[in-house]
PDB file of N, CA and C in Angstrom:
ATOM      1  N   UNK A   1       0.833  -1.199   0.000  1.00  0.00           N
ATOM      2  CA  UNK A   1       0.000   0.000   0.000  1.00  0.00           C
ATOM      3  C   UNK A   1       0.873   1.256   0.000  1.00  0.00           C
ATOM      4  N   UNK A   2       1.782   0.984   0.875  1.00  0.00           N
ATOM      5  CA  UNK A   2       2.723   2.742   1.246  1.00  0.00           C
ATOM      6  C   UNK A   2       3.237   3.093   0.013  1.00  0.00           C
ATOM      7  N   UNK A   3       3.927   1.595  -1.170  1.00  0.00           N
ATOM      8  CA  UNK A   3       4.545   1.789  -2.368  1.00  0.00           C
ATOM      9  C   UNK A   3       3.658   2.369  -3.634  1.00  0.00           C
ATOM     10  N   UNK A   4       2.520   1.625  -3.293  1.00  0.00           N
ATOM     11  CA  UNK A   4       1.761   2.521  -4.277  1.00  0.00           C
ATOM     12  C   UNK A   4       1.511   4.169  -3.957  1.00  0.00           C
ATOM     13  N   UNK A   5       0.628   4.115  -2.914  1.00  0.00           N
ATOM     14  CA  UNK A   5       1.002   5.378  -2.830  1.00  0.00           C
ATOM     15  C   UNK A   5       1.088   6.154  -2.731  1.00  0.00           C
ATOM     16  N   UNK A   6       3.017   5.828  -2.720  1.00  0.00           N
ATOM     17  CA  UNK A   6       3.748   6.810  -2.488  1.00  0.00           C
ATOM     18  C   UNK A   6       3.998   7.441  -4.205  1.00  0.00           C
ATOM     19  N   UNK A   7       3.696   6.593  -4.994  1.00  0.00           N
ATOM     20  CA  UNK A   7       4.030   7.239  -6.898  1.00  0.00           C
ATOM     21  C   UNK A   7       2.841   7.926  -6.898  1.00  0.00           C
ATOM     22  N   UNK A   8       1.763   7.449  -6.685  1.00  0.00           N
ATOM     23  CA  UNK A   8       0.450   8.173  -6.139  1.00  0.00           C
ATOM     24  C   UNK A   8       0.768   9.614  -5.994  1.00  0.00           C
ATOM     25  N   UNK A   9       1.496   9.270  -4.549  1.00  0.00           N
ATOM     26  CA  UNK A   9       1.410  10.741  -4.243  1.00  0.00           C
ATOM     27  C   UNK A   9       2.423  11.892  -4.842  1.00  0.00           C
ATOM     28  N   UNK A  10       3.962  10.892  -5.585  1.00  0.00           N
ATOM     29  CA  UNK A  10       4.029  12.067  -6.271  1.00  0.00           C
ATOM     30  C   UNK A  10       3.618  12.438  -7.652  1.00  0.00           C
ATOM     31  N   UNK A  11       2.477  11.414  -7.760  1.00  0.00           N
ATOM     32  CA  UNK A  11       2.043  12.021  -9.811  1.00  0.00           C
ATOM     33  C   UNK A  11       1.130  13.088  -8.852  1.00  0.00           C
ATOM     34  N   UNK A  12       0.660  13.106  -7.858  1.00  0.00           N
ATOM     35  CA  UNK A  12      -0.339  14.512  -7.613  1.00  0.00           C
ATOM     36  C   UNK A  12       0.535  15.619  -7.135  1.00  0.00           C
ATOM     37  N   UNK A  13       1.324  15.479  -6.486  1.00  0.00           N
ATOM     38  CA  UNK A  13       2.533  16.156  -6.384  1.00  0.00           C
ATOM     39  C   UNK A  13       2.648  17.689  -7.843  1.00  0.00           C
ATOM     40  N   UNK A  14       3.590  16.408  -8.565  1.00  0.00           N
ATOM     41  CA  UNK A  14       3.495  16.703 -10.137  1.00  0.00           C
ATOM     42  C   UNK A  14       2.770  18.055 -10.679  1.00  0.00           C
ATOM     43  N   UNK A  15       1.355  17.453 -10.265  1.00  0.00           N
ATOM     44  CA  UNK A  15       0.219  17.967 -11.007  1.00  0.00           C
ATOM     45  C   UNK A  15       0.198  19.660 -10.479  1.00  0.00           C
ATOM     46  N   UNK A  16      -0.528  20.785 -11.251  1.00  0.00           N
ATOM     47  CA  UNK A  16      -0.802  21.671 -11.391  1.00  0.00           C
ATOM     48  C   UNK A  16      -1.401  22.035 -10.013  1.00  0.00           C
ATOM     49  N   UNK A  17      -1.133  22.509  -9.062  1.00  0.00           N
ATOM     50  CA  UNK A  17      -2.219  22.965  -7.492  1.00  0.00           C
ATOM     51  C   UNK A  17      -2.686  21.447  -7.242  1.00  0.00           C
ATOM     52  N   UNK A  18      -1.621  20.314  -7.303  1.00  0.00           N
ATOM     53  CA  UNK A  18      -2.311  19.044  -7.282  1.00  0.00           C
ATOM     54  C   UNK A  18      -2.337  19.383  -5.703  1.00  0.00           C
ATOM     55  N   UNK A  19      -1.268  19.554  -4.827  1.00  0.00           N
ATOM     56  CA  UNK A  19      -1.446  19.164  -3.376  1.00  0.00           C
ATOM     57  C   UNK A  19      -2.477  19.880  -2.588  1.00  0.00           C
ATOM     58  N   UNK A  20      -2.981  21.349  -3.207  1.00  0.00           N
ATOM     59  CA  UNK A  20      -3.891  22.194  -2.777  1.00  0.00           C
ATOM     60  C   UNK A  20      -5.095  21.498  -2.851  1.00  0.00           C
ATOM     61  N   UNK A  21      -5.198  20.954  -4.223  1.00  0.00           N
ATOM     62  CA  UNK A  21      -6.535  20.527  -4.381  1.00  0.00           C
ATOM     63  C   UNK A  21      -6.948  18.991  -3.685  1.00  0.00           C
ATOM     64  N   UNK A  22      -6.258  18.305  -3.729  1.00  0.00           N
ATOM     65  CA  UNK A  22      -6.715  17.007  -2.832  1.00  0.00           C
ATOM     66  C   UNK A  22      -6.798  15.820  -4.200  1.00  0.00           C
ATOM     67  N   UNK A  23      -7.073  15.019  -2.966  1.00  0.00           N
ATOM     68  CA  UNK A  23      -8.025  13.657  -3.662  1.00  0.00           C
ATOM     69  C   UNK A  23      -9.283  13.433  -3.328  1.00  0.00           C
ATOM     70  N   UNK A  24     -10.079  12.611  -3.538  1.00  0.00           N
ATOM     71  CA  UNK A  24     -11.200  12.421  -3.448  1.00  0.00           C
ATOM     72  C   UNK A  24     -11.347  10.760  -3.204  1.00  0.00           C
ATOM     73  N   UNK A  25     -11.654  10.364  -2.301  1.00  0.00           N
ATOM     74  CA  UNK A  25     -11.526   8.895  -2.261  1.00  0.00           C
ATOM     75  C   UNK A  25     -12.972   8.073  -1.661  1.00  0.00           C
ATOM     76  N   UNK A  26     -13.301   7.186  -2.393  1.00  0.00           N
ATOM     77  CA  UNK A  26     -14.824   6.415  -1.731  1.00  0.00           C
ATOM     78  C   UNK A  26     -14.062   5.053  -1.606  1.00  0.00           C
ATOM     79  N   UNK A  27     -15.151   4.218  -1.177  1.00  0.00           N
ATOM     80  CA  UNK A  27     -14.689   2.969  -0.725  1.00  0.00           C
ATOM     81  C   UNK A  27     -16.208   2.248  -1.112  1.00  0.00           C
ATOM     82  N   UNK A  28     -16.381   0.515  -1.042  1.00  0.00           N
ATOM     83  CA  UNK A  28     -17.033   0.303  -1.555  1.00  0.00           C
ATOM     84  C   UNK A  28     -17.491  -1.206  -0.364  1.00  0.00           C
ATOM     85  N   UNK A  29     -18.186  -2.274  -0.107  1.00  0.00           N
ATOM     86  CA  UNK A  29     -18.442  -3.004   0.148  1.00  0.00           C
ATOM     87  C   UNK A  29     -17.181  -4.229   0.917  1.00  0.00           C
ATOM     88  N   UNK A  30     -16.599  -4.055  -0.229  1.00  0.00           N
ATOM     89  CA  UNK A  30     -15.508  -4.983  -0.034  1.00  0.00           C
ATOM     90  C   UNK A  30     -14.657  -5.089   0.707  1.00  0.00           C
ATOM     91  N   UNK A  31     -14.188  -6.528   1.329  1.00  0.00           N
ATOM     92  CA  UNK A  31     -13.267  -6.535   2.399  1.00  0.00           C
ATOM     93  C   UNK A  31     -12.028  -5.591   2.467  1.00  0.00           C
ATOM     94  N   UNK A  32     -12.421  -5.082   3.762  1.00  0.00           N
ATOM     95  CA  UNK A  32     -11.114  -4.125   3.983  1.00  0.00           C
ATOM     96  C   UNK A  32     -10.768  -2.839   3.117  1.00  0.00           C
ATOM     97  N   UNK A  33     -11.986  -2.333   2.258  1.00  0.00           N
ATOM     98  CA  UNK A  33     -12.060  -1.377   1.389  1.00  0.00           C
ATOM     99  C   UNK A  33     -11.681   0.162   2.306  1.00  0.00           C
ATOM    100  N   UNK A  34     -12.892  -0.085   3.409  1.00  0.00           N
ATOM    101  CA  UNK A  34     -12.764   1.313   4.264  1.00  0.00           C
ATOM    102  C   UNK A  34     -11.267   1.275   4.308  1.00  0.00           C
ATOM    103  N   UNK A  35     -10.662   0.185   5.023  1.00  0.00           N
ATOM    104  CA  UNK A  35      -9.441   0.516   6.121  1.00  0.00           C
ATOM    105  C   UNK A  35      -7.921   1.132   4.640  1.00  0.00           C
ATOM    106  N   UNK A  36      -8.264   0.612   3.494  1.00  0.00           N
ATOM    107  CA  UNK A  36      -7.704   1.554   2.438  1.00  0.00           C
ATOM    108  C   UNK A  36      -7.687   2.321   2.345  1.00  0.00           C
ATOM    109  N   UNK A  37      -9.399   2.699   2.089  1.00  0.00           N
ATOM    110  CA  UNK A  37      -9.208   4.102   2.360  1.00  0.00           C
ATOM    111  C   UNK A  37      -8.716   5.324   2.669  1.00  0.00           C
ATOM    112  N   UNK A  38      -8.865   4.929   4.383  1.00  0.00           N
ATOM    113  CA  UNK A  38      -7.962   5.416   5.817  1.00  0.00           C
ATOM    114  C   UNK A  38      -6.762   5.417   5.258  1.00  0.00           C
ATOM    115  N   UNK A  39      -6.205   4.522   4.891  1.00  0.00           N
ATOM    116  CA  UNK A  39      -4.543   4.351   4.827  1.00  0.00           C
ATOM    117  C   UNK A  39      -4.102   5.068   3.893  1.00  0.00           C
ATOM    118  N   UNK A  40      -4.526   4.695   3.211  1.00  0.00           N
ATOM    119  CA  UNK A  40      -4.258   6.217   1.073  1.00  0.00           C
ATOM    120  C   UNK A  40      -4.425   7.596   2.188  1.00  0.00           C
ATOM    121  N   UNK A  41      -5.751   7.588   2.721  1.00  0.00           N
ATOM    122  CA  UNK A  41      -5.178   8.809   2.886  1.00  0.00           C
ATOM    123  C   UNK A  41      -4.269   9.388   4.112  1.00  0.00           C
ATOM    124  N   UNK A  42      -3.909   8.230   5.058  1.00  0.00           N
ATOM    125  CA  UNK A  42      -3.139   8.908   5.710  1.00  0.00           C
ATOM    126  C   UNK A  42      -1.659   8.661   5.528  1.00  0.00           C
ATOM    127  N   UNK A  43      -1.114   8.121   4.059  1.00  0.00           N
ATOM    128  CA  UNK A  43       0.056   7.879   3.118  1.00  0.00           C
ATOM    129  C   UNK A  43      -0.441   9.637   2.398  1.00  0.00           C
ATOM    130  N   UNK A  44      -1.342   9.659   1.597  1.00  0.00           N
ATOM    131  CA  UNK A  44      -1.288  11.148   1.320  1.00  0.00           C
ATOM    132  C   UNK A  44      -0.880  12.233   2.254  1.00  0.00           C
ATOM    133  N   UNK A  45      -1.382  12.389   3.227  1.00  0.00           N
ATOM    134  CA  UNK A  45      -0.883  12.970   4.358  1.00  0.00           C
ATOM    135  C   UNK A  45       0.349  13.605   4.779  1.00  0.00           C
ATOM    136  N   UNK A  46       1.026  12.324   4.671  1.00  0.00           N
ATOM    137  CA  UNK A  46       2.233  12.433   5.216  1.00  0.00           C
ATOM    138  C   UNK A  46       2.760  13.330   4.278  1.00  0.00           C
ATOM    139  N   UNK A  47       2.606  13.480   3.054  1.00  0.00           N
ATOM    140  CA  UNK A  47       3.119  14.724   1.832  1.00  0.00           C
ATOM    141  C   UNK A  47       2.192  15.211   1.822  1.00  0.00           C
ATOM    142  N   UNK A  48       1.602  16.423   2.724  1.00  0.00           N
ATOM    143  CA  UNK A  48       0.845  17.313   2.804  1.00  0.00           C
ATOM    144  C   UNK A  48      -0.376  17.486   1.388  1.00  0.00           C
ATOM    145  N   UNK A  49      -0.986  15.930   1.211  1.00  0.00           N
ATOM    146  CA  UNK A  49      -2.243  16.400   0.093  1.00  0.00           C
ATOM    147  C   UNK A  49      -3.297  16.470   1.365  1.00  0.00           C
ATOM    148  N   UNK A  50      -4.420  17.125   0.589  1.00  0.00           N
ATOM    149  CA  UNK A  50      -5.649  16.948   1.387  1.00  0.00           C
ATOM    150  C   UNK A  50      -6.464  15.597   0.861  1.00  0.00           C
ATOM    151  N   UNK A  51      -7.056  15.014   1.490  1.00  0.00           N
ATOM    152  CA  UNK A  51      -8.167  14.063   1.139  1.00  0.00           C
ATOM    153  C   UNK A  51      -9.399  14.397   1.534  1.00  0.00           C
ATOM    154  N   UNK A  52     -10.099  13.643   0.971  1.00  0.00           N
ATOM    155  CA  UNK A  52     -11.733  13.647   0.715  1.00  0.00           C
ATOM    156  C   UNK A  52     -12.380  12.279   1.121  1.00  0.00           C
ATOM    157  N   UNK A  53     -12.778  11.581   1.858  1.00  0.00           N
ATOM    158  CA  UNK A  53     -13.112  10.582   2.270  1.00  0.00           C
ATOM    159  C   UNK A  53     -14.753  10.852   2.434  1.00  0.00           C
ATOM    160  N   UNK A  54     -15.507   9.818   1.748  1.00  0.00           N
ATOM    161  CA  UNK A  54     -16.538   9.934   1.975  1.00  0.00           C
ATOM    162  C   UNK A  54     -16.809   9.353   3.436  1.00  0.00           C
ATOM    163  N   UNK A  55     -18.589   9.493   4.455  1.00  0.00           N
ATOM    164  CA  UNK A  55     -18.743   8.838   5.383  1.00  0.00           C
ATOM    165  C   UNK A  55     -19.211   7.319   5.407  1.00  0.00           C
ATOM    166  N   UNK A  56     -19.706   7.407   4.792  1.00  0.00           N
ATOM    167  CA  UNK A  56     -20.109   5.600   4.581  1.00  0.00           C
ATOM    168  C   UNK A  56     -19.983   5.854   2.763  1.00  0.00           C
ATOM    169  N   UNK A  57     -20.999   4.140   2.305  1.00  0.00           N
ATOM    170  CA  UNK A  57     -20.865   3.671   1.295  1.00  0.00           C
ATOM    171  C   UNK A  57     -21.559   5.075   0.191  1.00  0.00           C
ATOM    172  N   UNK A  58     -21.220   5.011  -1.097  1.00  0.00           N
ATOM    173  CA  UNK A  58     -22.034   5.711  -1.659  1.00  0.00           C
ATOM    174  C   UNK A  58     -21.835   5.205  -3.017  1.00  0.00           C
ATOM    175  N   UNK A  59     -22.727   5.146  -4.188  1.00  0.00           N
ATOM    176  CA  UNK A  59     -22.367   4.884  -5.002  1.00  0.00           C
ATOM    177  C   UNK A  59     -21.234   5.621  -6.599  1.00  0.00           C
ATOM    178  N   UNK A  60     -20.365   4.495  -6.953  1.00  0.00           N
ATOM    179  CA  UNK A  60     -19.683   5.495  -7.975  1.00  0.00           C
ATOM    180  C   UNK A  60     -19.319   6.645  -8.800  1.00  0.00           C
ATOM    181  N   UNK A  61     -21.220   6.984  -8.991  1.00  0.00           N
ATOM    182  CA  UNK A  61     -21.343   7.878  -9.781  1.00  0.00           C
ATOM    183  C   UNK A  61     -21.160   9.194  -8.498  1.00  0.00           C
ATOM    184  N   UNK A  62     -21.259   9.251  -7.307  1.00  0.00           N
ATOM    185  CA  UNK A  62     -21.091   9.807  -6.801  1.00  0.00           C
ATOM    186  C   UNK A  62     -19.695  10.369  -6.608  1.00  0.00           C
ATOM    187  N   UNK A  63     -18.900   9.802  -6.339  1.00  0.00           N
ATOM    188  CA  UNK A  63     -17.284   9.636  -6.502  1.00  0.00           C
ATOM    189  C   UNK A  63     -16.903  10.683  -7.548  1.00  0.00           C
ATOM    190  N   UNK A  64     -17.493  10.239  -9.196  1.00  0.00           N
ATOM    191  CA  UNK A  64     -17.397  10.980  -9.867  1.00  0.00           C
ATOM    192  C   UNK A  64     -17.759  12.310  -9.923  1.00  0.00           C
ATOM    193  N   UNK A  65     -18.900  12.906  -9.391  1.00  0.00           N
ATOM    194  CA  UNK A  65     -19.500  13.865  -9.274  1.00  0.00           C
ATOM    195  C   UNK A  65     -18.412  14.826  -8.252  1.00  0.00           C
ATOM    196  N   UNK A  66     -18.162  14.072  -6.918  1.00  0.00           N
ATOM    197  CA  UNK A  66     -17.221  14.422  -6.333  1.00  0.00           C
ATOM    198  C   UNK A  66     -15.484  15.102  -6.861  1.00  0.00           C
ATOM    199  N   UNK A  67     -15.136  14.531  -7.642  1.00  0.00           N
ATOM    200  CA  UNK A  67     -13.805  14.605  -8.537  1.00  0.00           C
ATOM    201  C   UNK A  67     -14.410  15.934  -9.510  1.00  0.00           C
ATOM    202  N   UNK A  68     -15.250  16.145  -9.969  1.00  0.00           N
ATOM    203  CA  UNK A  68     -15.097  17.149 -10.712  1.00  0.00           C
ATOM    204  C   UNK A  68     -15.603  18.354 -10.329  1.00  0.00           C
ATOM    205  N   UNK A  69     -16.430  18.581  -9.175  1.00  0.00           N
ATOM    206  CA  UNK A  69     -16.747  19.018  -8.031  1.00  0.00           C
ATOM    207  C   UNK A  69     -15.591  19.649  -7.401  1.00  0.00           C
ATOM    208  N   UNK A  70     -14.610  19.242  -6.986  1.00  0.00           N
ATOM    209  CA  UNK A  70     -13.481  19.275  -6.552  1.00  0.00           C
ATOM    210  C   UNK A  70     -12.113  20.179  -7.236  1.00  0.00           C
ATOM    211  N   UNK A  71     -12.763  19.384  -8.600  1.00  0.00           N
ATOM    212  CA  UNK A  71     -11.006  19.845  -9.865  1.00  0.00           C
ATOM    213  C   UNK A  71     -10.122  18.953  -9.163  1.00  0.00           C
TER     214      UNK A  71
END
């Protein structure tokens, strides 16, 4: 998990006001999905991105809506 990422975090890095703007992250049903979640974002963290964690389940299209919502 930390290895991913960590390239993760620097293609947002990279990016244009990437660290200002955040990520946006949902989770889904599946085993151990939340606790990913949590972890991406507190691996983002540690290189000062912001995250977006939804509170419970929501569906995809939401996610999406979220991401462009966001920039």
């Amino acid at each position: 998990l930390e290895r991913l990422m960590l390239g993760f975090a620097k293609y947002v890095l990279g990016l244009p006001e990437g660290k200002e703007r955040g990520v946006a992250i949902g989770y889904d049903n599946r085993h151990m999905s939340y606790k990913f979640a949590i972890e991406s974002a507190k691996v983002l963290a540690t290189y000062g991105i912001k995250s977006y964690i939804f509170e419970s389940l929501r569906p995809t299209p939401v996610l999406s809506f979220a991401v462009r919502e966001l920039k």
